[in-house]
PDB file of N, CA and C in Angstrom:
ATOM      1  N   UNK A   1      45.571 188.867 140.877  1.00  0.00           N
ATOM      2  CA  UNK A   1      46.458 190.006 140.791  1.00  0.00           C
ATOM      3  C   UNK A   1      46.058 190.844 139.571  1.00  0.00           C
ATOM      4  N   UNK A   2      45.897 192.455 139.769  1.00  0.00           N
ATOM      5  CA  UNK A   2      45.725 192.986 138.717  1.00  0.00           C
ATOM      6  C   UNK A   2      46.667 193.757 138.514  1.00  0.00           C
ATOM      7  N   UNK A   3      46.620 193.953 137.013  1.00  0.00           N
ATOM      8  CA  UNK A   3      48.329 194.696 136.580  1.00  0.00           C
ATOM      9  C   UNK A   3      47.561 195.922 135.967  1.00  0.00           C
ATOM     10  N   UNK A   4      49.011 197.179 136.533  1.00  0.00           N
ATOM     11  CA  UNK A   4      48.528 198.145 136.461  1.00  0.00           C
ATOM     12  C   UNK A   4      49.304 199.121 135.095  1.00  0.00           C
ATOM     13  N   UNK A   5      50.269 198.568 134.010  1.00  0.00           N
ATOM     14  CA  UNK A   5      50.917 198.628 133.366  1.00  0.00           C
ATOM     15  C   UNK A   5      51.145 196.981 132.335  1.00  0.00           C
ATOM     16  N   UNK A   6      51.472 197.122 131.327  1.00  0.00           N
ATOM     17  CA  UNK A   6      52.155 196.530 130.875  1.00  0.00           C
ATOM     18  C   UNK A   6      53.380 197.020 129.554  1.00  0.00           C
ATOM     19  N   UNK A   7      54.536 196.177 129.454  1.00  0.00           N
ATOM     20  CA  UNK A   7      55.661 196.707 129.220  1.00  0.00           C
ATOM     21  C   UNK A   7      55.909 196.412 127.408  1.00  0.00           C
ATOM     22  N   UNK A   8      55.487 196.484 126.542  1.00  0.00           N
ATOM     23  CA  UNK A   8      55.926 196.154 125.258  1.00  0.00           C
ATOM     24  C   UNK A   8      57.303 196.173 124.688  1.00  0.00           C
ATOM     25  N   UNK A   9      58.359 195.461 124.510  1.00  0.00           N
ATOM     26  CA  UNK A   9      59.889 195.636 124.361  1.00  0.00           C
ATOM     27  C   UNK A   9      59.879 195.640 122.899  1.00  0.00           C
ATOM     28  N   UNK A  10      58.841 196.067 121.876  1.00  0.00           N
ATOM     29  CA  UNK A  10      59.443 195.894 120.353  1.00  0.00           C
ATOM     30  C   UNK A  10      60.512 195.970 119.731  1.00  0.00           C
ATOM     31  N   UNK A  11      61.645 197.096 120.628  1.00  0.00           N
ATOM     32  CA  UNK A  11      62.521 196.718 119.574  1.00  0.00           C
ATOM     33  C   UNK A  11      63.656 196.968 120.720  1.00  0.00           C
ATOM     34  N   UNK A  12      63.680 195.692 120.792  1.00  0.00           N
ATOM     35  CA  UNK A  12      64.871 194.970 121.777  1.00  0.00           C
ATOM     36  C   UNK A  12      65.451 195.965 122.742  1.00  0.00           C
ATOM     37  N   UNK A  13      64.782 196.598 123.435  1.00  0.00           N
ATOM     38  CA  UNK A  13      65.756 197.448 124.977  1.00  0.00           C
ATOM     39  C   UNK A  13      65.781 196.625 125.891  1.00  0.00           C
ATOM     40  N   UNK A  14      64.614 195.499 125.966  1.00  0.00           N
ATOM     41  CA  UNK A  14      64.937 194.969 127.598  1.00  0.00           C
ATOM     42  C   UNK A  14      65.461 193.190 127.063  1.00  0.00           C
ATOM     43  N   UNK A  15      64.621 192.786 126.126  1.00  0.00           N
ATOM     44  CA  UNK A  15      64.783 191.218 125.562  1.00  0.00           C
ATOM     45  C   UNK A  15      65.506 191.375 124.447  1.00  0.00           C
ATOM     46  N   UNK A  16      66.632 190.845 124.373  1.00  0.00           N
ATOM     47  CA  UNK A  16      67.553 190.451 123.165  1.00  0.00           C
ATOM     48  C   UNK A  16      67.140 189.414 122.448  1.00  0.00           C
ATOM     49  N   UNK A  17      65.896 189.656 122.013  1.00  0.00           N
ATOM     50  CA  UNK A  17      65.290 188.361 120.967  1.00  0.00           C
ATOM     51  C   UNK A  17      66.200 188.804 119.479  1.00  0.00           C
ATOM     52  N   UNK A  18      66.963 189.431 119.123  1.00  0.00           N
ATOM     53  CA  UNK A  18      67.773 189.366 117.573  1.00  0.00           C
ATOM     54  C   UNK A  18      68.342 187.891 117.675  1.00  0.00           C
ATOM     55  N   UNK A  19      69.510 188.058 118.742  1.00  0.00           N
ATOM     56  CA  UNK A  19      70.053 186.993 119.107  1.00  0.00           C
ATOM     57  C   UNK A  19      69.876 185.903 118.893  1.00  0.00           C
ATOM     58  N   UNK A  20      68.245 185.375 119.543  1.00  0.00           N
ATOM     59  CA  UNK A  20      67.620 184.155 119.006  1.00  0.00           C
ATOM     60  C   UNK A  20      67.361 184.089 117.791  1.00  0.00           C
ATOM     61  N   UNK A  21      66.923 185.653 117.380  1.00  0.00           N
ATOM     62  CA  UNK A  21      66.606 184.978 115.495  1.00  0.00           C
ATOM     63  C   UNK A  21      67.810 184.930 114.929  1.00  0.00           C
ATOM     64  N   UNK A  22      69.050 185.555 115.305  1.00  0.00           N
ATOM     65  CA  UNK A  22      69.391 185.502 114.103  1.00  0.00           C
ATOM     66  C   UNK A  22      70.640 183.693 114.385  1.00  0.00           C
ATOM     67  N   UNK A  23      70.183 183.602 115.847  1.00  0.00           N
ATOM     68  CA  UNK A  23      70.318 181.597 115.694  1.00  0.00           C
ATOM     69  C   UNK A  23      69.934 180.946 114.543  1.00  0.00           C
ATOM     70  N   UNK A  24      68.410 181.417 114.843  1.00  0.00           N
ATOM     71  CA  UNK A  24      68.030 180.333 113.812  1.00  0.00           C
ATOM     72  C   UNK A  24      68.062 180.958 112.407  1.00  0.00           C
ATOM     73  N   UNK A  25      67.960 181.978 112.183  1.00  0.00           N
ATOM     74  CA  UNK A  25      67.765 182.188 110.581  1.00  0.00           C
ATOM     75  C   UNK A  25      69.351 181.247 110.533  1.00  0.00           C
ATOM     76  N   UNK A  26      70.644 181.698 110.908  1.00  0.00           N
ATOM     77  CA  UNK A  26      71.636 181.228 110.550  1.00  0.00           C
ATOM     78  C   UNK A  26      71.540 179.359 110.568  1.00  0.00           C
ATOM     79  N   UNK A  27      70.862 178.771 111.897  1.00  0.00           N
ATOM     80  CA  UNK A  27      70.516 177.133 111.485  1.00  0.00           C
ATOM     81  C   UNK A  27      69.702 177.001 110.329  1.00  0.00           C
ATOM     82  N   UNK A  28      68.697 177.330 110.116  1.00  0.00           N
ATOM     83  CA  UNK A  28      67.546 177.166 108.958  1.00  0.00           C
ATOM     84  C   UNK A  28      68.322 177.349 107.769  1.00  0.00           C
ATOM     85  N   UNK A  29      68.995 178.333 107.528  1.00  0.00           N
ATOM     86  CA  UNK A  29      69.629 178.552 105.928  1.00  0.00           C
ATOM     87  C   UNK A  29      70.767 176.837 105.896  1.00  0.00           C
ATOM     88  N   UNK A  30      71.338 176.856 106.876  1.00  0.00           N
ATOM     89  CA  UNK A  30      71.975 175.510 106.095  1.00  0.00           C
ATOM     90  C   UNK A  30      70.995 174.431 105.942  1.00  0.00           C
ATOM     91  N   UNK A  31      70.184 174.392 106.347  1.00  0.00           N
ATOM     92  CA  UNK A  31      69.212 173.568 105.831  1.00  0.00           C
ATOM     93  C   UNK A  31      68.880 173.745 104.251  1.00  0.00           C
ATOM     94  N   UNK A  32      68.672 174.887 103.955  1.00  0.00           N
ATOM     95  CA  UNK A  32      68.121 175.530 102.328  1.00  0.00           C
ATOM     96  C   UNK A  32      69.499 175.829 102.074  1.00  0.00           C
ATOM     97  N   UNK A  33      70.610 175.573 102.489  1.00  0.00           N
ATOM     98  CA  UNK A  33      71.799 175.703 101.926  1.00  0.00           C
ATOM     99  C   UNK A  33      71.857 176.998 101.395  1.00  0.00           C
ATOM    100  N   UNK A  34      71.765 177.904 101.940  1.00  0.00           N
ATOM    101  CA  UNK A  34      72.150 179.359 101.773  1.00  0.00           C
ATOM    102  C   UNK A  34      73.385 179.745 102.597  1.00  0.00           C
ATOM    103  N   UNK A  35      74.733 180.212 102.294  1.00  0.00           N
ATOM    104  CA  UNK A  35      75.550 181.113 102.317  1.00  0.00           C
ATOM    105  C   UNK A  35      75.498 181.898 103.053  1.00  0.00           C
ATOM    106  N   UNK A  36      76.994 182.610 103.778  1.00  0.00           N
ATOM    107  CA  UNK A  36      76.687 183.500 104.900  1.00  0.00           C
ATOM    108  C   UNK A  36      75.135 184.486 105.262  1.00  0.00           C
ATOM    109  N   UNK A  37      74.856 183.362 105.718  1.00  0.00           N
ATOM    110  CA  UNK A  37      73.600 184.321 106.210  1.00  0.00           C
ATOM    111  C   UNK A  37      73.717 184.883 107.522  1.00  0.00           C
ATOM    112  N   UNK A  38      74.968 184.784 108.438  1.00  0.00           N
ATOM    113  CA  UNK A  38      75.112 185.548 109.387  1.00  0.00           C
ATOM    114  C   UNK A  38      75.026 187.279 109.036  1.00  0.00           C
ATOM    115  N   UNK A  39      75.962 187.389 107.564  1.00  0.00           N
ATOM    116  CA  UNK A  39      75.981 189.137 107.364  1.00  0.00           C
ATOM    117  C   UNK A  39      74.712 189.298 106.763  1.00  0.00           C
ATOM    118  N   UNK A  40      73.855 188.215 106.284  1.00  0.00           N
ATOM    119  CA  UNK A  40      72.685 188.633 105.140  1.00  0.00           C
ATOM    120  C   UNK A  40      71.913 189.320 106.180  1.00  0.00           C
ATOM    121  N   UNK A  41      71.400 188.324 107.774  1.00  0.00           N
ATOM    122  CA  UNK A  41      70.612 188.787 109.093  1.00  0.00           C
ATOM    123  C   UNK A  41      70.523 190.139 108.627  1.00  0.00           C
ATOM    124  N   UNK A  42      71.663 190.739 109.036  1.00  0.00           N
ATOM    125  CA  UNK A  42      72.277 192.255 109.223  1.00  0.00           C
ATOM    126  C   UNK A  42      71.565 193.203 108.399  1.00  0.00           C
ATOM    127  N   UNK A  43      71.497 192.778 106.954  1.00  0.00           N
ATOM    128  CA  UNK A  43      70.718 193.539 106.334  1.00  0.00           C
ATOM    129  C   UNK A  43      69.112 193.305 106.338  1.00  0.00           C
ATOM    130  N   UNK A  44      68.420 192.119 107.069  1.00  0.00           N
ATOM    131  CA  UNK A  44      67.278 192.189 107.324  1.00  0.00           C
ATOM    132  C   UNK A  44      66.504 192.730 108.453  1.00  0.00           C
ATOM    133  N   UNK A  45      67.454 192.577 109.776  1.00  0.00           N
ATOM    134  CA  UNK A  45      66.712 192.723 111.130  1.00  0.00           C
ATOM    135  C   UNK A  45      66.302 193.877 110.970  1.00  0.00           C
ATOM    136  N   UNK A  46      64.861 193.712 111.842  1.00  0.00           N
ATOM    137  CA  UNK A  46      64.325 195.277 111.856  1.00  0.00           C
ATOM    138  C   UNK A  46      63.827 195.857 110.988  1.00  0.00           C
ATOM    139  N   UNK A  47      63.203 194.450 109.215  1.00  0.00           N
ATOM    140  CA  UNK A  47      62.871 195.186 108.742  1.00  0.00           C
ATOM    141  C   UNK A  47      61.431 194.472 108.753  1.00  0.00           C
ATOM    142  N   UNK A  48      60.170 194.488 107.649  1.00  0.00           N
ATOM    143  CA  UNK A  48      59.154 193.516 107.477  1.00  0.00           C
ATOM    144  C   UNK A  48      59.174 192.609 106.763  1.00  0.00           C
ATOM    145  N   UNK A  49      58.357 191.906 107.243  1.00  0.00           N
ATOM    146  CA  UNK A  49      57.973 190.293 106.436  1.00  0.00           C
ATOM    147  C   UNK A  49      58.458 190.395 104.860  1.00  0.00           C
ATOM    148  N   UNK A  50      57.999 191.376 103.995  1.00  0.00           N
ATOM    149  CA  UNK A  50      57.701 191.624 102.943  1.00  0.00           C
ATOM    150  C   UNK A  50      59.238 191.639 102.470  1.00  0.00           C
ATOM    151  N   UNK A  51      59.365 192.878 103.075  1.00  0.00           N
ATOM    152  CA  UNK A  51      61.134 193.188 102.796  1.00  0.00           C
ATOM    153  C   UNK A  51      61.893 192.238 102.896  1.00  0.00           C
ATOM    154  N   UNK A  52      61.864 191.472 103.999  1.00  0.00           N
ATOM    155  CA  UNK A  52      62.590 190.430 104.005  1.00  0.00           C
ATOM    156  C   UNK A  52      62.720 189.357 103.101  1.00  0.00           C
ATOM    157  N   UNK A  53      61.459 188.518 102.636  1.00  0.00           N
ATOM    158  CA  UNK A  53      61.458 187.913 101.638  1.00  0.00           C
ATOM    159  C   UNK A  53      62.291 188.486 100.587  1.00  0.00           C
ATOM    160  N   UNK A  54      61.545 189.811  99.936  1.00  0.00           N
ATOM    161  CA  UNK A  54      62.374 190.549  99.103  1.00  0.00           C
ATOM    162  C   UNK A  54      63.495 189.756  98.357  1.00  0.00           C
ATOM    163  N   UNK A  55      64.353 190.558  99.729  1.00  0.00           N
ATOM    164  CA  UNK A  55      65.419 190.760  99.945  1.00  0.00           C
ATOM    165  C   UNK A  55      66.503 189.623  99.748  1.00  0.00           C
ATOM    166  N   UNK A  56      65.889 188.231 100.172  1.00  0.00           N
ATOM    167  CA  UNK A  56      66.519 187.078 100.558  1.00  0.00           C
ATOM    168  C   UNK A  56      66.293 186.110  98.949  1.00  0.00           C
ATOM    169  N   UNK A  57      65.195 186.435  98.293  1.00  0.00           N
ATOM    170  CA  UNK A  57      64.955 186.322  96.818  1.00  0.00           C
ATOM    171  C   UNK A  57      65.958 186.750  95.909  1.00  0.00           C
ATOM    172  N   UNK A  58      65.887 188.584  96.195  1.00  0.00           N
ATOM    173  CA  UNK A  58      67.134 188.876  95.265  1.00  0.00           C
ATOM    174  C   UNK A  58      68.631 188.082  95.973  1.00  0.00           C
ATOM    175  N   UNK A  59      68.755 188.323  96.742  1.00  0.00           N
ATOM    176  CA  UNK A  59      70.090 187.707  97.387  1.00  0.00           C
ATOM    177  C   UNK A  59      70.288 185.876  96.702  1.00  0.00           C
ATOM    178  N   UNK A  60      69.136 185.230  97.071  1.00  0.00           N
ATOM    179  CA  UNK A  60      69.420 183.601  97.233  1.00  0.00           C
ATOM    180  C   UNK A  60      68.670 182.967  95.913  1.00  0.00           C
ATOM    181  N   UNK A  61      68.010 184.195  94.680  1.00  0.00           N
ATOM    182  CA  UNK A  61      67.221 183.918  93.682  1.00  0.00           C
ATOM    183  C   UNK A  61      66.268 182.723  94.061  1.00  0.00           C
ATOM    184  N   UNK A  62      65.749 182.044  93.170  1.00  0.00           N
ATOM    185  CA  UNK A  62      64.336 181.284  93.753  1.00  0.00           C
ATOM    186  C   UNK A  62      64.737 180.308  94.331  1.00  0.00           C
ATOM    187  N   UNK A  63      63.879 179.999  95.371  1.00  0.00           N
ATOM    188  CA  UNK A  63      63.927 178.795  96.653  1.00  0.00           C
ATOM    189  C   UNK A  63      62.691 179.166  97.618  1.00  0.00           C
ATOM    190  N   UNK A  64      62.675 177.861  98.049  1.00  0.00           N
ATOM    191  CA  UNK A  64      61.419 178.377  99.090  1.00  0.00           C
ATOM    192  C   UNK A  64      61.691 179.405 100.061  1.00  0.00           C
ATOM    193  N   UNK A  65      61.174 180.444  99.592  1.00  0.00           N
ATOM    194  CA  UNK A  65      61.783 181.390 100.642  1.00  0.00           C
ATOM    195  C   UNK A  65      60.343 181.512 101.519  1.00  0.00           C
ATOM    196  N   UNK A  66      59.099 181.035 101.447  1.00  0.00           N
ATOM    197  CA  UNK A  66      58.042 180.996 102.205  1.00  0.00           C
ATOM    198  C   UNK A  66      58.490 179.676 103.570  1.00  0.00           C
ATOM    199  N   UNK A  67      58.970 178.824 103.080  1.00  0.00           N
ATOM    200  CA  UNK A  67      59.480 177.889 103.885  1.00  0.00           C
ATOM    201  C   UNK A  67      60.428 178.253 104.363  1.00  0.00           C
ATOM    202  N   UNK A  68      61.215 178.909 103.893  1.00  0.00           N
ATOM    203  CA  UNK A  68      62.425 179.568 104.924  1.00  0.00           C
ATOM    204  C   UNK A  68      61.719 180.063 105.990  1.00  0.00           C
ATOM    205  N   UNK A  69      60.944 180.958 105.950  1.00  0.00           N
ATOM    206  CA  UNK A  69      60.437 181.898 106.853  1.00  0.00           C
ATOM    207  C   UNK A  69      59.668 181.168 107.883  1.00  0.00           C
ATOM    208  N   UNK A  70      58.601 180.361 107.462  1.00  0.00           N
ATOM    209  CA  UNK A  70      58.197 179.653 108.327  1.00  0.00           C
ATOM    210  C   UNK A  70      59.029 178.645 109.224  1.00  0.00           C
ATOM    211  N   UNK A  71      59.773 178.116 109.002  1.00  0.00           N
ATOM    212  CA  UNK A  71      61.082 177.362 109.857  1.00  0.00           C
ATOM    213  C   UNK A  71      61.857 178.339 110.726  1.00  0.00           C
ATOM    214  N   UNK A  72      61.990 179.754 110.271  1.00  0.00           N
ATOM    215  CA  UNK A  72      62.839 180.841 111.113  1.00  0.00           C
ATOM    216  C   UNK A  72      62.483 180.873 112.312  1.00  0.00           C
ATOM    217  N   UNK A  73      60.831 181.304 111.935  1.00  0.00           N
ATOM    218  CA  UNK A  73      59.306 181.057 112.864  1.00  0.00           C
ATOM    219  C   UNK A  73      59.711 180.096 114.082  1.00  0.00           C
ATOM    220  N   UNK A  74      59.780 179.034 113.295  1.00  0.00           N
ATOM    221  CA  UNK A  74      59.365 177.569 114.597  1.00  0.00           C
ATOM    222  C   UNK A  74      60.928 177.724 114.936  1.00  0.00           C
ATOM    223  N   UNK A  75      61.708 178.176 114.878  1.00  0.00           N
ATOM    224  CA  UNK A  75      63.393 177.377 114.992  1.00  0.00           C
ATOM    225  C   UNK A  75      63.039 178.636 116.388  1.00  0.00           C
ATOM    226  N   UNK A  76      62.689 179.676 115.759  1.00  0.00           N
ATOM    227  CA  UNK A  76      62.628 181.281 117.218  1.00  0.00           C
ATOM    228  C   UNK A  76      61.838 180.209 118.481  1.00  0.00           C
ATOM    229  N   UNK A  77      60.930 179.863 117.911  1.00  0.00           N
ATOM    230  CA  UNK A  77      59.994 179.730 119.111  1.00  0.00           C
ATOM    231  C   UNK A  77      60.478 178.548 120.196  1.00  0.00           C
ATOM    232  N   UNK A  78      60.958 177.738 118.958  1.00  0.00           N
ATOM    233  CA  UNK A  78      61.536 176.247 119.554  1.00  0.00           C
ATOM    234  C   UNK A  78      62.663 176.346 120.766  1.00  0.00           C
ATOM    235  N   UNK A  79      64.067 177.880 120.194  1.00  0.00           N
ATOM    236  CA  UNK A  79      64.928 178.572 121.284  1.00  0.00           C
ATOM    237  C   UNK A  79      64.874 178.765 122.475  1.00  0.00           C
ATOM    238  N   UNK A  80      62.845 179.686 121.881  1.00  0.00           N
ATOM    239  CA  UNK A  80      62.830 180.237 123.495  1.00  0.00           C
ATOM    240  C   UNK A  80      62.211 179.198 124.357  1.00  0.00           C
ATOM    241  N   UNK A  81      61.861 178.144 124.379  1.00  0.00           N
ATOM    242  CA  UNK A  81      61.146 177.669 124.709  1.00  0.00           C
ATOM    243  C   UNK A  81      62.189 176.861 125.522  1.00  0.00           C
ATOM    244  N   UNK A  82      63.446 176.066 124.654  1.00  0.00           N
ATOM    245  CA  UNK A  82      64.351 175.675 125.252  1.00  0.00           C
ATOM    246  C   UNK A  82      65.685 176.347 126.371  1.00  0.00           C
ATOM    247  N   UNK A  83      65.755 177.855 125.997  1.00  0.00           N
ATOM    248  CA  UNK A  83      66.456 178.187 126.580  1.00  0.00           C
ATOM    249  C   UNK A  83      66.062 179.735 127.139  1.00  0.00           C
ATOM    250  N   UNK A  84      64.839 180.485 126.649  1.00  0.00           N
ATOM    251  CA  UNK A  84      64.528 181.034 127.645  1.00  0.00           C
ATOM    252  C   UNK A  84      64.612 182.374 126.335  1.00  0.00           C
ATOM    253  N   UNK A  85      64.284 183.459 127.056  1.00  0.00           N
ATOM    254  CA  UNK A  85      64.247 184.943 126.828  1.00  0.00           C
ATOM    255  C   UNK A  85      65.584 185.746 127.445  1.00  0.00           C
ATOM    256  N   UNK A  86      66.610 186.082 126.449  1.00  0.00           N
ATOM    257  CA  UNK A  86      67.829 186.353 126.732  1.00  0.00           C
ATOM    258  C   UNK A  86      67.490 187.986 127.513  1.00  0.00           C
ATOM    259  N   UNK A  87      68.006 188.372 128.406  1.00  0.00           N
ATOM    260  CA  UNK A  87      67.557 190.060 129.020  1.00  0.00           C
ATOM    261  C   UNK A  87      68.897 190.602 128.768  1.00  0.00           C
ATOM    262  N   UNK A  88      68.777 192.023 128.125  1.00  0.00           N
ATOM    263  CA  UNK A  88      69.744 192.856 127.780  1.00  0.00           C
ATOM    264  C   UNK A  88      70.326 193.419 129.253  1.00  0.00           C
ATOM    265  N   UNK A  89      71.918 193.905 129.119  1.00  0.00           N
ATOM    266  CA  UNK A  89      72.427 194.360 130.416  1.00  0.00           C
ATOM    267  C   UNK A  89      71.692 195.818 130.763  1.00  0.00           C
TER     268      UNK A  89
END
């Protein structure tokens, strides 16, 4: 079969991947014992790698915040894997 299109969803119109991250960022921080990180998400989604760290530095001062990130990583992938690619209405 050859495809005559393909569809890129970067920023969530058709796949509600926030959802999944912001699962796991919120599981992963009690792990590193970080504090509402449901509202912290809010001020990260949508932004870059860079920023984010940043951001979660000034917020959570020093901690592995390289290990945070990488666990966010595997916790996303681990989601979809278990429960799939959520589709927006």
């Amino acid at each position: 079969m050859k495809y005559k299109a393909v569809i890129f969803d970067m920023d969530g119109v058709i796949f509600d991947t926030e959802v999944v991250s912001r699962r796991g960022w919120c599981k992963v921080a009690q792990k590193y014992n970080l504090d509402d990180m449901e509202n912290e998400f809010l001020n990260i989604i949508g932004t870059n790698h860079r920023y984010s760290r940043q951001y979660l530095l000034k917020r959570y001062g020093d901690f592995d915040v390289d290990g945070f990130m990488v666990d966010t990583r595997i916790e996303f992938r681990r989601d979809l894997l278990e429960n799939g690619i959520p589709v927006k209405k």
